[in-house]
Protein backbone atom coordinates (compact mmCIF):
# COMPACT_ATOMS: atom_id res chain seq x y z
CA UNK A 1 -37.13 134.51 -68.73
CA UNK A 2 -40.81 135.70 -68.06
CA UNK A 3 -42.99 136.00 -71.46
CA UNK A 4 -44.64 139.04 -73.04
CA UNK A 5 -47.63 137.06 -72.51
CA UNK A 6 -47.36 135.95 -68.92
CA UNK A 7 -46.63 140.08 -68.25
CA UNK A 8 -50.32 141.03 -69.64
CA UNK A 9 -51.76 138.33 -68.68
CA UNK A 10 -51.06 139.53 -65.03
CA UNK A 11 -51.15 142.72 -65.97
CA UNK A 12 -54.66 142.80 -66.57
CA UNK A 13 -55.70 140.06 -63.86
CA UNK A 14 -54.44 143.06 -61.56
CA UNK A 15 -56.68 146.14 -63.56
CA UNK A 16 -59.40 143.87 -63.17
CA UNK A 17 -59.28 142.88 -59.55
CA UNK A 18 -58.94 146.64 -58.60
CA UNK A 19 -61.31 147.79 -61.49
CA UNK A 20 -64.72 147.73 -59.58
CA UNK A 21 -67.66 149.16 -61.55
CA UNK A 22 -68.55 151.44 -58.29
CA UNK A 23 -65.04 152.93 -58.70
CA UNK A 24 -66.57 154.66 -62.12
CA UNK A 25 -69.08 156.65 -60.86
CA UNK A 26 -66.12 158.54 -58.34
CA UNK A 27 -64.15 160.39 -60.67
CA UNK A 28 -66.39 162.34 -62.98
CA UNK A 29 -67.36 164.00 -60.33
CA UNK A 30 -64.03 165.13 -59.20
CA UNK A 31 -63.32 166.82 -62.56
CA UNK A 32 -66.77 168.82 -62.59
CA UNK A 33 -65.86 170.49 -59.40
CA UNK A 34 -61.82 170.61 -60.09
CA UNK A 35 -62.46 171.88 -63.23
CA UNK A 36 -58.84 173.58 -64.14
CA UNK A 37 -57.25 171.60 -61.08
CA UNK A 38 -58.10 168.23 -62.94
CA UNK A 39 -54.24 167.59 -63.02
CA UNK A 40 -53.82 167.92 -59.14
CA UNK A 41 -56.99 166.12 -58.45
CA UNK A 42 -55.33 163.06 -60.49
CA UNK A 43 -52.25 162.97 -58.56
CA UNK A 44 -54.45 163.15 -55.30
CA UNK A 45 -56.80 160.15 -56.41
CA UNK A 46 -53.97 158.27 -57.85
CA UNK A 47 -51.80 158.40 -54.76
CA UNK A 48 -54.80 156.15 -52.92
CA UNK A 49 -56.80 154.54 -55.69
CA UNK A 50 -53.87 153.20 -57.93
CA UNK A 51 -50.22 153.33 -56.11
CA UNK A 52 -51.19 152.73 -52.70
CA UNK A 53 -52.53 149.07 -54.07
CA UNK A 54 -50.23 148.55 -56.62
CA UNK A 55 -47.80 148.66 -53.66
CA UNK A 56 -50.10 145.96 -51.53
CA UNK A 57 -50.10 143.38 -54.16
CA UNK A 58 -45.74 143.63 -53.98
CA UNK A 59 -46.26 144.20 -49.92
CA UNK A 60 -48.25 140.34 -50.97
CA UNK A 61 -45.24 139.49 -53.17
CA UNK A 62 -42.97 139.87 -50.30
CA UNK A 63 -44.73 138.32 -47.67
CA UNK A 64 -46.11 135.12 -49.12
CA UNK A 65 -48.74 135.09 -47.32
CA UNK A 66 -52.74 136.11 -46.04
CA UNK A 67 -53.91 139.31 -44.89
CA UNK A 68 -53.27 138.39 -41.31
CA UNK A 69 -49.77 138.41 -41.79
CA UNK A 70 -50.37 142.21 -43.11
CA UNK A 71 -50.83 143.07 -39.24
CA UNK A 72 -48.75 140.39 -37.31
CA UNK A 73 -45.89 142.49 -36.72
CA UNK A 74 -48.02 144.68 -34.74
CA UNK A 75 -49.28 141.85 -33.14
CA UNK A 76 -51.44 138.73 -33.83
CA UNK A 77 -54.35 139.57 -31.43
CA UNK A 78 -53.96 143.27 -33.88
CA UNK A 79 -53.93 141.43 -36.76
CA UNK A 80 -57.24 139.38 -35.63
CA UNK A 81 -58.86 142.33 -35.11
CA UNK A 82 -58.08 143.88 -38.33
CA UNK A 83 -59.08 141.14 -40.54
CA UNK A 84 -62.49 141.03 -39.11
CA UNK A 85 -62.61 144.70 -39.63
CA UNK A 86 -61.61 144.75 -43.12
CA UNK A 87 -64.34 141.94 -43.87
CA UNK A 88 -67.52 143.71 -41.99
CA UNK A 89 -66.37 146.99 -43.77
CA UNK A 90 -66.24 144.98 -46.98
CA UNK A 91 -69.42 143.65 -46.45
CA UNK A 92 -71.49 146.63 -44.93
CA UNK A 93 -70.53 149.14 -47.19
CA UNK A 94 -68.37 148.37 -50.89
CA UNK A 95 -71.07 144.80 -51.08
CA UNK A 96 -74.13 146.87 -50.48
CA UNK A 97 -72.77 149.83 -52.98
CA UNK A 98 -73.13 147.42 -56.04
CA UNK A 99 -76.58 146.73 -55.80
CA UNK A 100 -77.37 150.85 -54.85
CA UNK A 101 -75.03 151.62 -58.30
CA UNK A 102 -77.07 148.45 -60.01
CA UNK A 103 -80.54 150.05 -59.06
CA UNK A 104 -79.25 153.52 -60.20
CA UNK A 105 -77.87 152.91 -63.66
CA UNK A 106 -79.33 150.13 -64.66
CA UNK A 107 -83.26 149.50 -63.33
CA UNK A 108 -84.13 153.37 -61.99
CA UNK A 109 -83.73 154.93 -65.71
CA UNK A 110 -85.89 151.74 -67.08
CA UNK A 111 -88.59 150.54 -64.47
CA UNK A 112 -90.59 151.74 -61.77
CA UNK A 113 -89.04 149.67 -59.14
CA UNK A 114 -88.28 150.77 -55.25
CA UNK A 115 -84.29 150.25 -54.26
CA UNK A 116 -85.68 147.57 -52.18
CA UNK A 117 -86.88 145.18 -54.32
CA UNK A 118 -83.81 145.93 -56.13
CA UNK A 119 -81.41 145.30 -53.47
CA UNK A 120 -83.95 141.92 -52.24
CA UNK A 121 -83.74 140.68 -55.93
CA UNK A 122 -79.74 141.80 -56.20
CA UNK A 123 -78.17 139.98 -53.11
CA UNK A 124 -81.02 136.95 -53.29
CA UNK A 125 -78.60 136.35 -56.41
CA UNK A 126 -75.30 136.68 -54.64
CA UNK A 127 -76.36 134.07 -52.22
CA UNK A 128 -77.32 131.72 -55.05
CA UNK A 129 -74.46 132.00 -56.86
CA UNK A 130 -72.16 132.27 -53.37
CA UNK A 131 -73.75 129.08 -52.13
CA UNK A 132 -73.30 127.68 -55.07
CA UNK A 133 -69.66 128.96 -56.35
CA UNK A 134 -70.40 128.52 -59.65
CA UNK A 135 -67.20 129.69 -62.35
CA UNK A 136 -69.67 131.43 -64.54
CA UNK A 137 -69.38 134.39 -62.83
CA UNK A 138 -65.33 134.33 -63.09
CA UNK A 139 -65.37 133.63 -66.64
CA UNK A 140 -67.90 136.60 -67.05
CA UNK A 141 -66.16 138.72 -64.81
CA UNK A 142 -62.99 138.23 -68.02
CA UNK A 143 -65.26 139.54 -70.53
CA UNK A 144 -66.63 142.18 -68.94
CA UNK A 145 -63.99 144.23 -68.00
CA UNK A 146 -62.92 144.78 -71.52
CA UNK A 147 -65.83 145.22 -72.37
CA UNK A 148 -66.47 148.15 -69.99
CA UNK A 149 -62.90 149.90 -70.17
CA UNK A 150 -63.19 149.87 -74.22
CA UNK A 151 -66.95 151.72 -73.60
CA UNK A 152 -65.16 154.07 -71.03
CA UNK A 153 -62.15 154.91 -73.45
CA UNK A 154 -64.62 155.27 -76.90
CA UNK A 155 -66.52 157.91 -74.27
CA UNK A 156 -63.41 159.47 -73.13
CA UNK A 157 -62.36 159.77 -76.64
CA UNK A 158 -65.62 160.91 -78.19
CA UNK A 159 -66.25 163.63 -75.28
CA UNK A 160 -62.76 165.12 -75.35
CA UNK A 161 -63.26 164.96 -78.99
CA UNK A 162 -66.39 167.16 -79.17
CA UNK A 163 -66.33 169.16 -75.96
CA UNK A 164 -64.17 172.43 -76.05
CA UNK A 165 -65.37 174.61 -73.34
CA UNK A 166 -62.83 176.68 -71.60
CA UNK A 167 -61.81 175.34 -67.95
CA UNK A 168 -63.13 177.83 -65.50
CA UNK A 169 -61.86 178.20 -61.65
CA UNK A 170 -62.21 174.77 -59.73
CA UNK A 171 -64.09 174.30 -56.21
CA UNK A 172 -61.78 173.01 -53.94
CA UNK A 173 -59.73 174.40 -51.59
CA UNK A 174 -57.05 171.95 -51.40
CA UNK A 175 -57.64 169.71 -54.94
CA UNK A 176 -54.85 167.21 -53.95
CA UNK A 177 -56.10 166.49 -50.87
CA UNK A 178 -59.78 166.36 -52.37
CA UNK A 179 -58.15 163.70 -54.92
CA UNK A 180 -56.68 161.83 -51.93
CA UNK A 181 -59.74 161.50 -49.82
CA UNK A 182 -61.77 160.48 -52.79
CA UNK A 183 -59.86 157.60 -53.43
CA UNK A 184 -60.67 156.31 -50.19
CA UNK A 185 -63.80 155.45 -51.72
CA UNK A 186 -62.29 153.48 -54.50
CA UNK A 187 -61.71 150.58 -51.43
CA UNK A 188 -58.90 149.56 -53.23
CA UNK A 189 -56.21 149.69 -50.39
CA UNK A 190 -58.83 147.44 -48.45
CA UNK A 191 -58.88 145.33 -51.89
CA UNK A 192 -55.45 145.32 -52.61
CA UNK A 193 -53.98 143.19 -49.16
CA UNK A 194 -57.06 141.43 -49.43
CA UNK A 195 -57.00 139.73 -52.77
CA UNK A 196 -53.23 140.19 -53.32
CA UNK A 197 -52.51 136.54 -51.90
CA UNK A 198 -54.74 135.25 -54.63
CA UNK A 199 -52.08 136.57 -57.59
CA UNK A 200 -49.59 135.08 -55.59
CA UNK A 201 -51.28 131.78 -55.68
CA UNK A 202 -52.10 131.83 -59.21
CA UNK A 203 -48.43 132.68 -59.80
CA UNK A 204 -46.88 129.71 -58.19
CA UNK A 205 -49.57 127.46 -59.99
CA UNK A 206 -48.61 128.61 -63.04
CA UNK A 207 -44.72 127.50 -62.45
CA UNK A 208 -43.67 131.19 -60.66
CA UNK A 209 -41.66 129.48 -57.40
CA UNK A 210 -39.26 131.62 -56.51
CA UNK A 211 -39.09 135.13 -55.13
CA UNK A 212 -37.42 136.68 -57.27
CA UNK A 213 -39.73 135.85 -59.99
CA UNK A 214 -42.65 136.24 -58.45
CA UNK A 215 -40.89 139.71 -57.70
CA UNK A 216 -40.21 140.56 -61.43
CA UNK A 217 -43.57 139.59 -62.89
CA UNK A 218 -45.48 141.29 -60.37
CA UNK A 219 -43.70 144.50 -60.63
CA UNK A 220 -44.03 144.70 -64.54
CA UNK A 221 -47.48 143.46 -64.13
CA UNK A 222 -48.39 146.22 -61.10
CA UNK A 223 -47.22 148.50 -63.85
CA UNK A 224 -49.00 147.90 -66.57
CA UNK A 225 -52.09 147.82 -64.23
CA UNK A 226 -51.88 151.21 -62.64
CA UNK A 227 -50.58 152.53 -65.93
CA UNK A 228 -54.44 151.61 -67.03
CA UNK A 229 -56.04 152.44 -64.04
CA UNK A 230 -54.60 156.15 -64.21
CA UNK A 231 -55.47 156.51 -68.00
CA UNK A 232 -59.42 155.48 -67.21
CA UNK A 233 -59.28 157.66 -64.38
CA UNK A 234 -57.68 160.81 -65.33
CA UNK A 235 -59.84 160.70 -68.51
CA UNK A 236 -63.02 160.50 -66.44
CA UNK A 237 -61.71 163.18 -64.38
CA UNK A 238 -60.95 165.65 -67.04
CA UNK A 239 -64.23 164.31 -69.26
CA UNK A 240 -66.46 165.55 -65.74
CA UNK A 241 -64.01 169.14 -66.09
CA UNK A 242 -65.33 169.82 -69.80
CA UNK A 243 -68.30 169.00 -69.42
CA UNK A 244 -68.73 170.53 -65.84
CA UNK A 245 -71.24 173.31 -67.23
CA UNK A 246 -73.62 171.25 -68.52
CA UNK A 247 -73.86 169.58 -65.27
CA UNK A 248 -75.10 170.97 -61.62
CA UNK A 249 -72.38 170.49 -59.26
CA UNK A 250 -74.30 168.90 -56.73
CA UNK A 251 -76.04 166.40 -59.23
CA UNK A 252 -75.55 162.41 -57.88
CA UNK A 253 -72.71 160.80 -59.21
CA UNK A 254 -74.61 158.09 -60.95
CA UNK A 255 -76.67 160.31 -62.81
CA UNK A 256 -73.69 162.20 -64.00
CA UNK A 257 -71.44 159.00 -65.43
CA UNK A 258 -75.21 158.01 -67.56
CA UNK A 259 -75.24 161.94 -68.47
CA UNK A 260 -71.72 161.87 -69.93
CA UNK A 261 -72.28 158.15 -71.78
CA UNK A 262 -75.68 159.70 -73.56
CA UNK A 263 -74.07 162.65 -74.66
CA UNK A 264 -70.85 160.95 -76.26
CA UNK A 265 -72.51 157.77 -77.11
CA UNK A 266 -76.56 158.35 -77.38
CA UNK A 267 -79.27 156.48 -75.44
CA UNK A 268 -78.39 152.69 -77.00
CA UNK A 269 -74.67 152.78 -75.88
CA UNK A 270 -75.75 154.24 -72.75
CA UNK A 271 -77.90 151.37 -71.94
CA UNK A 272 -75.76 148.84 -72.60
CA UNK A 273 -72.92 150.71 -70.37
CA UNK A 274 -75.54 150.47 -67.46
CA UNK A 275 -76.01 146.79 -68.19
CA UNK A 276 -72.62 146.36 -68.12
CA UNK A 277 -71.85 148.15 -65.40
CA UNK A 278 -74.67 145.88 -63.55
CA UNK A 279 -72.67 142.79 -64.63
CA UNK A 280 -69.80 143.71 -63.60
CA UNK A 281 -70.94 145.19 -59.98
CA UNK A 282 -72.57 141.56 -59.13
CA UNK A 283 -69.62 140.11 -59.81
CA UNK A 284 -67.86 142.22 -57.31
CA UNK A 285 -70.68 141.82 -54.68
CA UNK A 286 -70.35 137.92 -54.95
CA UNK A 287 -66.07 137.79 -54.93
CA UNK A 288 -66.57 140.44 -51.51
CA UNK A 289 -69.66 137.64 -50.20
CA UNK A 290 -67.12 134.54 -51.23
CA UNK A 291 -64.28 136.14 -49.64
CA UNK A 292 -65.38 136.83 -46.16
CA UNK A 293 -67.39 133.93 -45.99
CA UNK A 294 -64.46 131.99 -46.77
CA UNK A 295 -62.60 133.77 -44.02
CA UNK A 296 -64.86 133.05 -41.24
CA UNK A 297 -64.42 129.64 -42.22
CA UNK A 298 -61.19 129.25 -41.71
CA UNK A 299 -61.94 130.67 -37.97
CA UNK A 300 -64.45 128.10 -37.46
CA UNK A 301 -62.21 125.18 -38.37
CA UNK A 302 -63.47 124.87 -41.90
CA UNK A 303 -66.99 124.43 -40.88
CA UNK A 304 -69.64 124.64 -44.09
CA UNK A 305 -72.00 126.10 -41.65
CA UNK A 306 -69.89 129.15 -41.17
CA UNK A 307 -70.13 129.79 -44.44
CA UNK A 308 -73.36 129.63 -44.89
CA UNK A 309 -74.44 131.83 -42.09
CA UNK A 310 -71.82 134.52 -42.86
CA UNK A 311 -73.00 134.54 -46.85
CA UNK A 312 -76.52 134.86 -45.30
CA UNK A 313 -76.04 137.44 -43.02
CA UNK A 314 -73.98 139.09 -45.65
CA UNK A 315 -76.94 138.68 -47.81
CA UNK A 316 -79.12 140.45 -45.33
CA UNK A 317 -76.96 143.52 -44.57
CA UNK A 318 -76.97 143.83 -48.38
CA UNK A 319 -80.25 144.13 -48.75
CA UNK A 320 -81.06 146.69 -46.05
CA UNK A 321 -77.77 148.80 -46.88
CA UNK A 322 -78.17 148.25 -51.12
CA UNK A 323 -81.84 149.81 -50.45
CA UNK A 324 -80.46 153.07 -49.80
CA UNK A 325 -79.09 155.17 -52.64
CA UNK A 326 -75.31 155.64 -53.59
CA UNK A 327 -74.63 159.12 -52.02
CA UNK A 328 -75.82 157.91 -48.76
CA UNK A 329 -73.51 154.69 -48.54
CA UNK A 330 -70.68 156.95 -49.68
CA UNK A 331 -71.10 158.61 -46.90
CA UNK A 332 -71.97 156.12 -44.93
CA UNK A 333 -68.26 154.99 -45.73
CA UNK A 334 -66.27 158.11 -44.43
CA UNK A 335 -66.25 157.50 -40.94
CA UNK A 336 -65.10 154.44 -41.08
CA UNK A 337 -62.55 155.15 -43.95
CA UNK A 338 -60.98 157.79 -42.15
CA UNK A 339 -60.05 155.15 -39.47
CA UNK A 340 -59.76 152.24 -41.28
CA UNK A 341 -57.70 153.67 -44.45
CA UNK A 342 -54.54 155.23 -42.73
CA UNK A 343 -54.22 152.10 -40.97
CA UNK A 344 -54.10 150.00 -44.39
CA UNK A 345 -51.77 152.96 -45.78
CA UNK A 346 -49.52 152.21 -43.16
CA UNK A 347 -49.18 148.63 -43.14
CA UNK A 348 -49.02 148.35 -46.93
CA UNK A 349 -45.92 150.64 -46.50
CA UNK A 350 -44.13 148.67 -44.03
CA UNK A 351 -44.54 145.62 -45.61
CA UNK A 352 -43.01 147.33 -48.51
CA UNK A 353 -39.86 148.48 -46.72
CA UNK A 354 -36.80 146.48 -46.13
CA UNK A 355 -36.33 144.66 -43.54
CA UNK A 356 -34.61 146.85 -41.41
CA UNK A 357 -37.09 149.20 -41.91
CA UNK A 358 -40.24 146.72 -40.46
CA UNK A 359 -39.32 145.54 -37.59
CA UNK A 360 -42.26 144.77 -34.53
CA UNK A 361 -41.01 147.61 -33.07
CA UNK A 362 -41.62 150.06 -35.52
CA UNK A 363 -44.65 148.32 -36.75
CA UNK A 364 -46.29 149.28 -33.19
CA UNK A 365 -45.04 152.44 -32.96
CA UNK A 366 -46.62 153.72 -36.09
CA UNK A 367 -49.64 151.58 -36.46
CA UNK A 368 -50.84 152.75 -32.85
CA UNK A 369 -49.68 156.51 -33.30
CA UNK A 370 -51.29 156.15 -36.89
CA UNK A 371 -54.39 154.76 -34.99
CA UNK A 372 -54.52 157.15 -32.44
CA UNK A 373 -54.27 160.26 -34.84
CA UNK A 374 -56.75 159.18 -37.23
CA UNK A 375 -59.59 159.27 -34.40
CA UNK A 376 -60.21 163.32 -34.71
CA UNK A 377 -60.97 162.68 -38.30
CA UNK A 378 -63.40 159.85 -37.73
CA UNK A 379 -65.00 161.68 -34.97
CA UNK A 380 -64.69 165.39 -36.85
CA UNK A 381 -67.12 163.47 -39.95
CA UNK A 382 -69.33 161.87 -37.43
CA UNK A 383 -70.64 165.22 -36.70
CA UNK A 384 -67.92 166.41 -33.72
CA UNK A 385 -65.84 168.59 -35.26
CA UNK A 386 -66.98 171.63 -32.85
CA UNK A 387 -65.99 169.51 -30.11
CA UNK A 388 -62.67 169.13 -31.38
CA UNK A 389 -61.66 171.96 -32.85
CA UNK A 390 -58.78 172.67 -30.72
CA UNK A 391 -57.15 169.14 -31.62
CA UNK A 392 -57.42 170.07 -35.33
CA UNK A 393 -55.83 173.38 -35.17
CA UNK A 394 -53.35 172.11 -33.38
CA UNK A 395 -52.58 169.25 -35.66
CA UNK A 396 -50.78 169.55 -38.47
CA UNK A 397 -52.79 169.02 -41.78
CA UNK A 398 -55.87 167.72 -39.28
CA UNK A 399 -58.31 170.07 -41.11
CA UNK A 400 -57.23 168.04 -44.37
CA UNK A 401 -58.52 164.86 -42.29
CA UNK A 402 -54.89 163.68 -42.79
CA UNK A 403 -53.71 164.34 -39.07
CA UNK A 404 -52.17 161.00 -39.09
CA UNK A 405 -49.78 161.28 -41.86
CA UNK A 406 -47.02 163.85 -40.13
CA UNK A 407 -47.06 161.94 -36.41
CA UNK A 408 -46.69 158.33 -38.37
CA UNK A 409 -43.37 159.77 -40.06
CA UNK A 410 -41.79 161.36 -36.65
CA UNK A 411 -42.89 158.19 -35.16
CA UNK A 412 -41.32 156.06 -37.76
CA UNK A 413 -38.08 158.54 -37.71
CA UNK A 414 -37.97 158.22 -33.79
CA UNK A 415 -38.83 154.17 -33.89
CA UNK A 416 -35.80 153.69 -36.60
CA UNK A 417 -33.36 155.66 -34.87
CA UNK A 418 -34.21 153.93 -31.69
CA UNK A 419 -34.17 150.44 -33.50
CA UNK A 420 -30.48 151.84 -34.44
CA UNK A 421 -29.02 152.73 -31.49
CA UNK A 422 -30.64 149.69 -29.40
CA UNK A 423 -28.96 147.31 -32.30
CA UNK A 424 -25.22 148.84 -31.84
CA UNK A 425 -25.06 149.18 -28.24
């Protein structure tokens, strides 16, 4: 029998590894524009900022394995390929974030400082304690997080509380879709296959051998996690709806998660949210450092040196990226999650299939069509979308940016049936 205890206990080691501080500042915004849509919003950002990685940690659970196996099916020269892509996009863009969200909330308000000597002082940190792996930073990172999520719920509580302006019309178009773009930004696809092996690890450490309980505990566990994830974040959504007309729609997201913590909890608790929030984004900047330093390690034979120079140049790219302020790296990120992100989608949801649902074949099929049809959507945000116009009126929910998602499920339907037929005759 698995314990009460061992269910929280992985429970919240899951909320915590997907609970980045940068995540915060992404759905306040969402409500001010959604306004009455708040609801639809929810279900958009939900879909890819809490079940899309719930369902990569079990994808984890049933693989046993890294994030190369992820993409083997596909192919291992594929697989290569995507690892190193999933590190450098870690590193250039979710790393750098932390110290851009650090300068905003927590030094801008409170010192005359430029983002640079922010983002110099910020990473020159992270390499120390990289370098270094100390385990004060892990044993911090279990005290902050409650910290921070009993903050966010006394605001939540307090501004629903004493806010009771009527919803008025939202500004999006297409609010689910809006929701499910957003949550691209969350990373937390990209974070769930790549720190899902390390639950698995800590499972079978703590006695968990077999499948099927590995299976059961991390199912529970996923559960209670997104459970907690979509409580925070449908509360900050609908908080940034009530509030909305105090607010300027186009004001920076930073500014706005400060402006809703002063008005619920006054100027000292909205310090020591921004300190916290500091905290808890350098401990996400050093696990992202750690983690791809670790994995071009293990390309380079083990060697310390590889280590070293990836945390350095990690370092470095932080610095110059981190300088610039949080709007711009968001959408810095877009081009790059519009490719990136379907991929992941994808693969998490084959890995979650049965068996006879996953095979090579299909894998391929999908992955590449999924590939192929997410490349008008990276090239319509690069600036192109003139030049492309007639492939996104001619692809179904392309002007959504989600022209992949219809082609991957004909080209799954067609793989399967093909798979079928080639397995009778």
């Amino acid at each position: 029998m698995i314990k009460t205890k061992e269910i929280w206990m992985s429970g919240l080691a899951l909320f915590s590894m997907f609970f980045g501080a940068g995540n915060l500042i992404l759905p306040p915004l969402l409500g001010l524009k959604a306004q009455d849509d708040w609801f639809i919003v929810v279900l958009g950002f939900a879909i890819t900022a809490v079940v899309i990685p719930i369902m990569a940690i079990y994808a984890h659970a049933r693989l046993q394995g890294t994030l190369y196996d992820f993409g083997k099916k596909v192919s291992p020269k594929f697989s290569v390929l995507y690892c190193l892509l999933i590190y450098i996009i870690a590193i250039a863009l979710p790393a750098p974030r932390t110290a851009s969200v650090t300068h905003e909330m927590a030094i801008a308000p409170f010192f005359e400082s430029s983002t640079l000597l922010t983002s110099t002082v910020y990473f020159g940190l992270v390499l120390l304690f990289v370098l270094n792996r100390s385990r004060v930073l892990s044993i911090l990172g279990k005290f902050l997080t409650p910290f921070i999520v009993c903050i966010l719920l006394l605001i939540i509580v307090l501004g629903l509380a004493s806010e009771t302006a009527a919803l008025q019309n939202g500004s999006f178009k297409a609010p689910l879709v809006d929701g499910i773009l957003e949550g691209y930004q969350t990373f937390d696809a990209i974070g769930g296959v790549v720190v899902g092996a390390v639950l698995i690890v800590s499972l079978k450490i703590r006695g968990y051998h077999t499948f099927e309980a590995k299976k059961s505990l991390i199912i529970k566990s996923g559960i209670i996690a997104g459970v907690g994830l979509i409580i925070i974040y449908a509360g900050l959504i609908l908080l940034g709806a009530v509030f909305s007309h105090q607010f300027e729609v186009d004001i920076d997201r930073t500014v706005l998660l400060s402006g809703l913590s002063e008005k619920t909890l006054g100027h000292i608790g909205s310090m020591f949210l921004s300190v916290l929030v500091a905290l808890a984004c350098f401990t996400t900047a050093v696990g992202i450092v750690t983690g791809t330093a670790d994995y071009f390690k293990g390309l380079f034979k083990e060697s310390q040196l590889a280590y070293t120079i990836t945390a350095i140049i990690g370092c470095i790219i932080g610095v110059i990226v981190g300088s610039f302020n949080v709007e711009f790296i968001i959408e810095l990120a877009v081009p790059a999650l519009m490719f990136i992100y379907p991929i992941t989608i994808v693969l998490i949801i084959l890995n979650v299939l049965p068996k006879q649902y996953g095979t090579p074949l299909i894998f391929r099929s999908v992955v590449i069509v999924t590939a192929i049809f997410s490349i008008p959507d990276f090239l319509s945000v690069l600036g192109y979308a003139a030049h492309i116009e007639f492939l996104t009126k001619s692809i179904p929910l392309a002007a959504h940016r989600l022209g992949w998602v219809l082609p991957a499920i004909i080209t799954f339907t067609i793989a399967f049936i093909f798979q079928s037929k080639s397995s009778v005759a």
